[in-house]
Protein backbone atom coordinates (compact mmCIF):
# COMPACT_ATOMS: atom_id res chain seq x y z
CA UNK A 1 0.00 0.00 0.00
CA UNK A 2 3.23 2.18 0.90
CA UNK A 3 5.00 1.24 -2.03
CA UNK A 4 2.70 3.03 -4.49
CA UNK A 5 3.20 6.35 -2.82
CA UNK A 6 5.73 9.09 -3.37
CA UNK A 7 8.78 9.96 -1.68
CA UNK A 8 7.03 13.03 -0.70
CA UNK A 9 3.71 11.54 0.86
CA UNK A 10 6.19 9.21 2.87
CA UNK A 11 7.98 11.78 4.59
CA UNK A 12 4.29 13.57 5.59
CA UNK A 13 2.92 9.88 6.75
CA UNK A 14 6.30 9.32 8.67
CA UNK A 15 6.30 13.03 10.38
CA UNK A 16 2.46 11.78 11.20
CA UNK A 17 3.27 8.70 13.18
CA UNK A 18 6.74 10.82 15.05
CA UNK A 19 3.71 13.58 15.96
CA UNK A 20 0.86 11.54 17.08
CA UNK A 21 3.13 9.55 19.07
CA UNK A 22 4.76 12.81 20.62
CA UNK A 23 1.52 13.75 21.47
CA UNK A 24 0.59 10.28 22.89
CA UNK A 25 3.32 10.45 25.50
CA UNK A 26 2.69 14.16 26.58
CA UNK A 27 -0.76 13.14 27.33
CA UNK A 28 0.08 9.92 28.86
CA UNK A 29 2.82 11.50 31.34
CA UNK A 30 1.73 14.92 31.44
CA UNK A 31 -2.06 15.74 31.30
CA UNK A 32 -3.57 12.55 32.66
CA UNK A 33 -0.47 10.18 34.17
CA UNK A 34 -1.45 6.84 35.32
CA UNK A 35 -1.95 6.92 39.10
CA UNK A 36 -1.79 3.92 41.57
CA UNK A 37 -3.88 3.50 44.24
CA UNK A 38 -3.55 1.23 47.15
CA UNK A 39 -0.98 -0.75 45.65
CA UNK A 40 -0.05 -4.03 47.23
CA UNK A 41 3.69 -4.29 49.39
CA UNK A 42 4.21 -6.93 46.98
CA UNK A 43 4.71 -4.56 43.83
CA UNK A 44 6.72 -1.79 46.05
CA UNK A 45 9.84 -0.82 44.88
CA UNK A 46 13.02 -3.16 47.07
CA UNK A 47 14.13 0.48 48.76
CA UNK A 48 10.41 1.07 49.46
CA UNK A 49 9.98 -2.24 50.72
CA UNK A 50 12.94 -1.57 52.63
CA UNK A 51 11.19 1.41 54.11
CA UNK A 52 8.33 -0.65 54.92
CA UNK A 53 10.22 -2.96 57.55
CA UNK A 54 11.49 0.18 59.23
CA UNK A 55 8.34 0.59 59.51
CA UNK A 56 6.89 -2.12 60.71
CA UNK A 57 9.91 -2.86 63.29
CA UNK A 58 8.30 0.88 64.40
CA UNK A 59 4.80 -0.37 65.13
CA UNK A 60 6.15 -3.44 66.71
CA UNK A 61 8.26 -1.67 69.28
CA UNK A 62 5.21 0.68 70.11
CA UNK A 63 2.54 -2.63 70.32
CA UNK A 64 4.57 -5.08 70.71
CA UNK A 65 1.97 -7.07 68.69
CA UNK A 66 4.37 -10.06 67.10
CA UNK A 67 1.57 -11.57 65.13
CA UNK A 68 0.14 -8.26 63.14
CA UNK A 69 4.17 -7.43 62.75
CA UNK A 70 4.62 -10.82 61.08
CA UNK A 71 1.71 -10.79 58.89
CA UNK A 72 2.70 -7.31 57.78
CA UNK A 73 5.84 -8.85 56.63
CA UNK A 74 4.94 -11.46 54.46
CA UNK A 75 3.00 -9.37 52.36
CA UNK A 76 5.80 -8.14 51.42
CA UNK A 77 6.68 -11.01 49.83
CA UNK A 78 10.45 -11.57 50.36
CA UNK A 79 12.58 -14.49 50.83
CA UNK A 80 13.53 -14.34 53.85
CA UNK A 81 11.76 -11.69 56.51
CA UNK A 82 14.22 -12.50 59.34
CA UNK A 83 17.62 -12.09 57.18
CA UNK A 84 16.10 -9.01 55.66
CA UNK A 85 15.15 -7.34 59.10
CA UNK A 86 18.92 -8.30 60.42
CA UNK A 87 20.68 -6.65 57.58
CA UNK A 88 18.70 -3.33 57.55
CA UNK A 89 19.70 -3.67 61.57
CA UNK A 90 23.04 -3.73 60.62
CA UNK A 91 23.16 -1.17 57.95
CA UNK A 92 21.24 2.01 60.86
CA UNK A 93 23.78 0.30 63.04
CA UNK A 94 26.80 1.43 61.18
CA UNK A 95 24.87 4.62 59.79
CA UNK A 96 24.07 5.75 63.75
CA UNK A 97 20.29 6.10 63.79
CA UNK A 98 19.41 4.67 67.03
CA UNK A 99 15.95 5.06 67.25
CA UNK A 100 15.74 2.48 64.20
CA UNK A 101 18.22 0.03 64.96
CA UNK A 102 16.70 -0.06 68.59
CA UNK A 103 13.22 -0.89 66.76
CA UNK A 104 14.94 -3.33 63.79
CA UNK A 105 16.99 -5.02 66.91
CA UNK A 106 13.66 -5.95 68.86
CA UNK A 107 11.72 -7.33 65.60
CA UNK A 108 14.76 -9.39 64.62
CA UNK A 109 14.73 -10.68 68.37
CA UNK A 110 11.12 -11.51 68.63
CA UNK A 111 11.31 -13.20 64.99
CA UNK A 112 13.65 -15.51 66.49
CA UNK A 113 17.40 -14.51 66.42
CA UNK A 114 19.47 -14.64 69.26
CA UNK A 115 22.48 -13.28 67.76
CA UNK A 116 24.71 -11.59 70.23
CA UNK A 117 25.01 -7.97 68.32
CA UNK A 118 20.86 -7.47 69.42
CA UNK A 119 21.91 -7.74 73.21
CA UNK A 120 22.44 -3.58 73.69
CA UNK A 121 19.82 -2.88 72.33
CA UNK A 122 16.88 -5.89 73.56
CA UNK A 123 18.43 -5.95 77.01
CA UNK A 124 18.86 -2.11 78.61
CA UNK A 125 19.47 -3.06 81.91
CA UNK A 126 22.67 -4.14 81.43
CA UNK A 127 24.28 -1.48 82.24
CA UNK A 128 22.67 -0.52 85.32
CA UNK A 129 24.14 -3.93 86.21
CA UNK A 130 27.75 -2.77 85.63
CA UNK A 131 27.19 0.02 87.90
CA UNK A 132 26.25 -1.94 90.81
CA UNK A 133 29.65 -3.40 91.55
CA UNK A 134 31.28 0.37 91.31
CA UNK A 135 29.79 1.55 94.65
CA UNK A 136 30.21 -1.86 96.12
CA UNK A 137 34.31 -1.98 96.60
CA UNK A 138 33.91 1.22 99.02
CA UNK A 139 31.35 0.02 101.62
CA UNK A 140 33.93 -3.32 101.88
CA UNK A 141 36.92 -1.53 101.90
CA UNK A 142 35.53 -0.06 105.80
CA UNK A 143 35.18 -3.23 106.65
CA UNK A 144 38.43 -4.63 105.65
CA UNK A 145 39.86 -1.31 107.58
CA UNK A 146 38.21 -1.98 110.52
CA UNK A 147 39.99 -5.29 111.36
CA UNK A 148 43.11 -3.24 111.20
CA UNK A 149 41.57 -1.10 114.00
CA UNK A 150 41.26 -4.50 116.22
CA UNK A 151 45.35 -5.13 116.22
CA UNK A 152 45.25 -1.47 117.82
CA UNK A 153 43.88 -3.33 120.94
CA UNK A 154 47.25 -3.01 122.30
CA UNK A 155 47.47 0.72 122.03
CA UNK A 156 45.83 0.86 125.29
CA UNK A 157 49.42 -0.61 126.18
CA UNK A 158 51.02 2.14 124.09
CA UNK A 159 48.39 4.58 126.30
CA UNK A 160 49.75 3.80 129.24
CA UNK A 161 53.26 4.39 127.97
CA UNK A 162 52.92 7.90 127.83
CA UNK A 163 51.98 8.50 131.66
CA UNK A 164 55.53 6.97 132.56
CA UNK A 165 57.90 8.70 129.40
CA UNK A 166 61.01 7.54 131.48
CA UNK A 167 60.16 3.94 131.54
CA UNK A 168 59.14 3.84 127.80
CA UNK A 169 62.72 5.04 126.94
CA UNK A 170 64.09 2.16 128.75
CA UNK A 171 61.53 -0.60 127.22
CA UNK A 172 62.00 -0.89 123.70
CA UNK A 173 58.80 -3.50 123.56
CA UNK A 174 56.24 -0.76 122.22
CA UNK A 175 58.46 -0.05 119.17
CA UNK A 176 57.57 -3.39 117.86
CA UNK A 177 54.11 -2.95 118.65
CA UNK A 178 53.37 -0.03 116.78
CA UNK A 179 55.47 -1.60 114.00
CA UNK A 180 53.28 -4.57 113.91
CA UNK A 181 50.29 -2.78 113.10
CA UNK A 182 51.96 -1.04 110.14
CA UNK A 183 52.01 -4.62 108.08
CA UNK A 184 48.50 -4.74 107.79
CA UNK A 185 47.89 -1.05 106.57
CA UNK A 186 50.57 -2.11 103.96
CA UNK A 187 48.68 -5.49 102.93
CA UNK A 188 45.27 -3.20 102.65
CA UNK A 189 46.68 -0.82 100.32
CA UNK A 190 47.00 -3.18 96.97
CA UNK A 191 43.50 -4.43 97.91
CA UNK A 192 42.51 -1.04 97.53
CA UNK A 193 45.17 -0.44 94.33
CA UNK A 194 42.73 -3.40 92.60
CA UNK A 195 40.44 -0.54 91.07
CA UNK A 196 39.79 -1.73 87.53
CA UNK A 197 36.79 -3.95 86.49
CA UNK A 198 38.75 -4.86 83.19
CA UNK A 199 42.55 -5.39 83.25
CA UNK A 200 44.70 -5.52 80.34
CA UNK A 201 46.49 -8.63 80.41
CA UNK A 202 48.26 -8.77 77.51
CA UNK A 203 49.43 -6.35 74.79
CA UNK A 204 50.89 -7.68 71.33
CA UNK A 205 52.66 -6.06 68.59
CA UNK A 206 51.80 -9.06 65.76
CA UNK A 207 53.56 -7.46 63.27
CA UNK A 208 53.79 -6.65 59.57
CA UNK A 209 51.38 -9.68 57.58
CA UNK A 210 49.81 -10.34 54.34
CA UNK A 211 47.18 -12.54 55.68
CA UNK A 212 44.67 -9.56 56.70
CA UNK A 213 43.58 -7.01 54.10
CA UNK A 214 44.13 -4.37 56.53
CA UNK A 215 45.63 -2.93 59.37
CA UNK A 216 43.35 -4.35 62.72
CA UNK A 217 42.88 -3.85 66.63
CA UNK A 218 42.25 -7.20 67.63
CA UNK A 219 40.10 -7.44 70.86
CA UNK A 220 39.56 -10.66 73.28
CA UNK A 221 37.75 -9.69 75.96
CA UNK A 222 37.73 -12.57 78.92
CA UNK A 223 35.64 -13.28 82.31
CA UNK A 224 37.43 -14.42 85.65
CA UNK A 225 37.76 -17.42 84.62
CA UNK A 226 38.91 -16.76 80.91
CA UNK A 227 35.88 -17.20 79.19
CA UNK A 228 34.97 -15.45 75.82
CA UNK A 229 32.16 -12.38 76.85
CA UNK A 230 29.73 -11.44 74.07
CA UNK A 231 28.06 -8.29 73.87
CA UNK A 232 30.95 -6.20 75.49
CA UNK A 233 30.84 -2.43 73.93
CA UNK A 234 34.88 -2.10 73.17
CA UNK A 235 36.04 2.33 72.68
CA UNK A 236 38.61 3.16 69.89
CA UNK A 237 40.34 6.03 70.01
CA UNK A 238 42.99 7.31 67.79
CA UNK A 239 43.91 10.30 65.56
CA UNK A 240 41.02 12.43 65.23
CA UNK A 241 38.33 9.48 65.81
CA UNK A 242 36.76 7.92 68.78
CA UNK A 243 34.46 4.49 67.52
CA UNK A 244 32.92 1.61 69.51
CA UNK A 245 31.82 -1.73 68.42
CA UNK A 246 30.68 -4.85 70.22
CA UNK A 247 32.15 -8.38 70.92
CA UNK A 248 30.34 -11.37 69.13
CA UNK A 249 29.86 -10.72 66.21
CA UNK A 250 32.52 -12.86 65.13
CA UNK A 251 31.68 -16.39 66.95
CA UNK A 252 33.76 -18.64 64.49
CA UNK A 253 36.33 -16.91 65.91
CA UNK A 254 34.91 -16.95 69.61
CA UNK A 255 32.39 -14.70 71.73
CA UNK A 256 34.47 -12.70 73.21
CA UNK A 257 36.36 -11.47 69.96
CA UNK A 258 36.01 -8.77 68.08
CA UNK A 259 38.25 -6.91 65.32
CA UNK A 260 38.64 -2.81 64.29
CA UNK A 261 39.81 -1.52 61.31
CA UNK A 262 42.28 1.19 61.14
CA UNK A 263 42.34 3.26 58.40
CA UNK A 264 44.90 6.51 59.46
CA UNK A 265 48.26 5.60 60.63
CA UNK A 266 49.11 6.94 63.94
CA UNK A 267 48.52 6.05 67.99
CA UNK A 268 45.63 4.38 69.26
CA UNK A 269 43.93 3.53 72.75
CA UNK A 270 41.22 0.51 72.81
CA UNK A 271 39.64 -0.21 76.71
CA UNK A 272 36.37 -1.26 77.74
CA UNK A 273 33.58 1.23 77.90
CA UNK A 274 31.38 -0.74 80.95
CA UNK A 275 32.53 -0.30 84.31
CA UNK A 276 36.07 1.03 85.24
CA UNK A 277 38.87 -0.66 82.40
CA UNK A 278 42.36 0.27 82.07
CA UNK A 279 43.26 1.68 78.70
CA UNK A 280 45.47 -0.24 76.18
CA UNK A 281 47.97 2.29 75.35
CA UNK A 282 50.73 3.39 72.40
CA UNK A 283 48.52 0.95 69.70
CA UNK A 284 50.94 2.81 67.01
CA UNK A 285 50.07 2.20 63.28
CA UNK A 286 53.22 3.93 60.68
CA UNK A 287 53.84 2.74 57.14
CA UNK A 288 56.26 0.67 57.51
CA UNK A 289 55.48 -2.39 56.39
CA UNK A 290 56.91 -4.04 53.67
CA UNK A 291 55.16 -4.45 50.16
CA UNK A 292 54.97 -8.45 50.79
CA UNK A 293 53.14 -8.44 54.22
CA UNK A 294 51.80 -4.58 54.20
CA UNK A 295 49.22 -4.58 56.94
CA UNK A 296 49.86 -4.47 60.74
CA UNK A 297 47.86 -5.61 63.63
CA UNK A 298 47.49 -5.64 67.10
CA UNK A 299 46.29 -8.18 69.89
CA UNK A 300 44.65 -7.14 73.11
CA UNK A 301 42.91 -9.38 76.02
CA UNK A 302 41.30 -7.65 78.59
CA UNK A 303 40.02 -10.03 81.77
CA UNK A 304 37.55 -8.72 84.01
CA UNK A 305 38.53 -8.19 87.35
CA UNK A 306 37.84 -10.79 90.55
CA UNK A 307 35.52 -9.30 92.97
């Protein structure tokens, strides 16, 4: 049918179809655009959907209704609700909103996960329960000093000296007396020195190595009787930064572990940010590693303290 017209009609029937469909696109995005209403979760968008946990894990920590949270979730329609709700805790971890990793961190728990990274934020009292030990070394250190007071029950000996200063001169006996009772002032003091709830126990330069792909602050932190503790909140400080992360979230490695990434050379200090913790000092970071094993790394243990 085209192939009996001119060259000339073509070009009009072509510059046709190029303007009605011009105008068939303005209309269709401009003057009346296609509009959803009340779409399904199912068809959002994966960063809306995304938006839609946060959401949820909202209404759940306001309700605390498990079952409405749950069904709210699967119309969503994703593989797996639990692993999506524990990496969107994860990413407003890192990113510092607190408000909605505290809400992610108590849907992921009631869902069922019991990994050790939830703990600060599904179990608040826990550190009120670190301060309870602070106050308790004073009231015992009175009574510890108190026995030292009872020795002094021969000072009413050393009373009587003074009444008779001739006779004291001649008796050497009180001099040991009063020496005596200086031992036990002596043996109090350490007891009293013993003022950290985390020690540092051991501090290790590891070297230059090619078997990390960085330069790292490794952490174990320990209980009295050297046992890995999960959930411990571990403070970083170095050149212009201050960071904390948690131990646990490494178990293959043990509970008590946990690993930080240095990125600026220079000095750091890594101690325990519950209770009272001596600092791990002079954590220095140069380039100077060879080109074969470039990266550095550091080993700390802190053990807590016996009480």
């Amino acid at each position: 049918m085209l192939a009996g017209l001119k060259p000339r009609h073509l070009a009009f029937v072509a510059m046709g179809i190029v303007v009605g469909l011009g105008l068939g696109l303005l209309v269709t995005w401009q003057a009346w655009p296609v509009e959803y209403y009340d779409t399904d979760p199912v068809d959002l968008r994966q960063e809306h959907k995304d938006d839609y946990v946060v959401m949820i894990a909202a209404a759940y920590a306001q309700d605390g209704d498990l079952n409405t949270a749950v069904v709210r979730l699967e119309r969503l329609g994703l593989e797996d609700d639990t692993q999506v709700v524990l990496v969107l805790f994860q990413r407003y971890d890192e990113a510092g909103y607190i408000e909605e990793t505290r809400s992610l961190a108590r849907l992921a728990h009631g869902l069922g996960v019991t990994d050790v990274a939830l703990l600060p934020y599904v179990e608040e009292p826990t550190p009120t329960a670190t301060l309870i030990p602070t106050p308790a070394p004073t009231p015992t250190e009175e009574p510890t000093a108190t026995p030292t007071e009872t020795p002094a029950e021969p000072t009413p000996t050393s009373t009587q000296a003074p009444p008779e200063p001739t006779s004291t001169l001649a008796q050497p006996p009180p001099t040991p007396t009063q020496t005596a009772t200086v031992p036990p002032e002596d043996t109090v003091t350490p007891t009293v020195a013993v003022d950290f709830d985390y020690q540092v126990v051991e501090k290790s330069d590891m070297g230059c190595t090619s078997d990390r792909d960085g330069d790292y602050i490794l952490i174990h932190v320990r209980d009295e009787d050297d046992r890995g503790v999960a959930g411990v909140k571990i403070v970083v400080k170095g050149p212009e930064v201050e960071d904390f992360f948690f131990t646990g979230l490494k178990p293959e490695i043990g509970p008590g572990f946990a690993d930080y990434l240095v990125t600026a050379a220079g000095s750091y200090t890594a101690e325990v940010a519950e209770g009272r913790s001596q600092v791990a000092q002079g954590l220095a970071f140069a380039d100077d590693c060879p080109a074969e094993t470039p990266h550095r790394s550091w080993r700390i243990v802190f053990r807590r303290a016996v009480r």
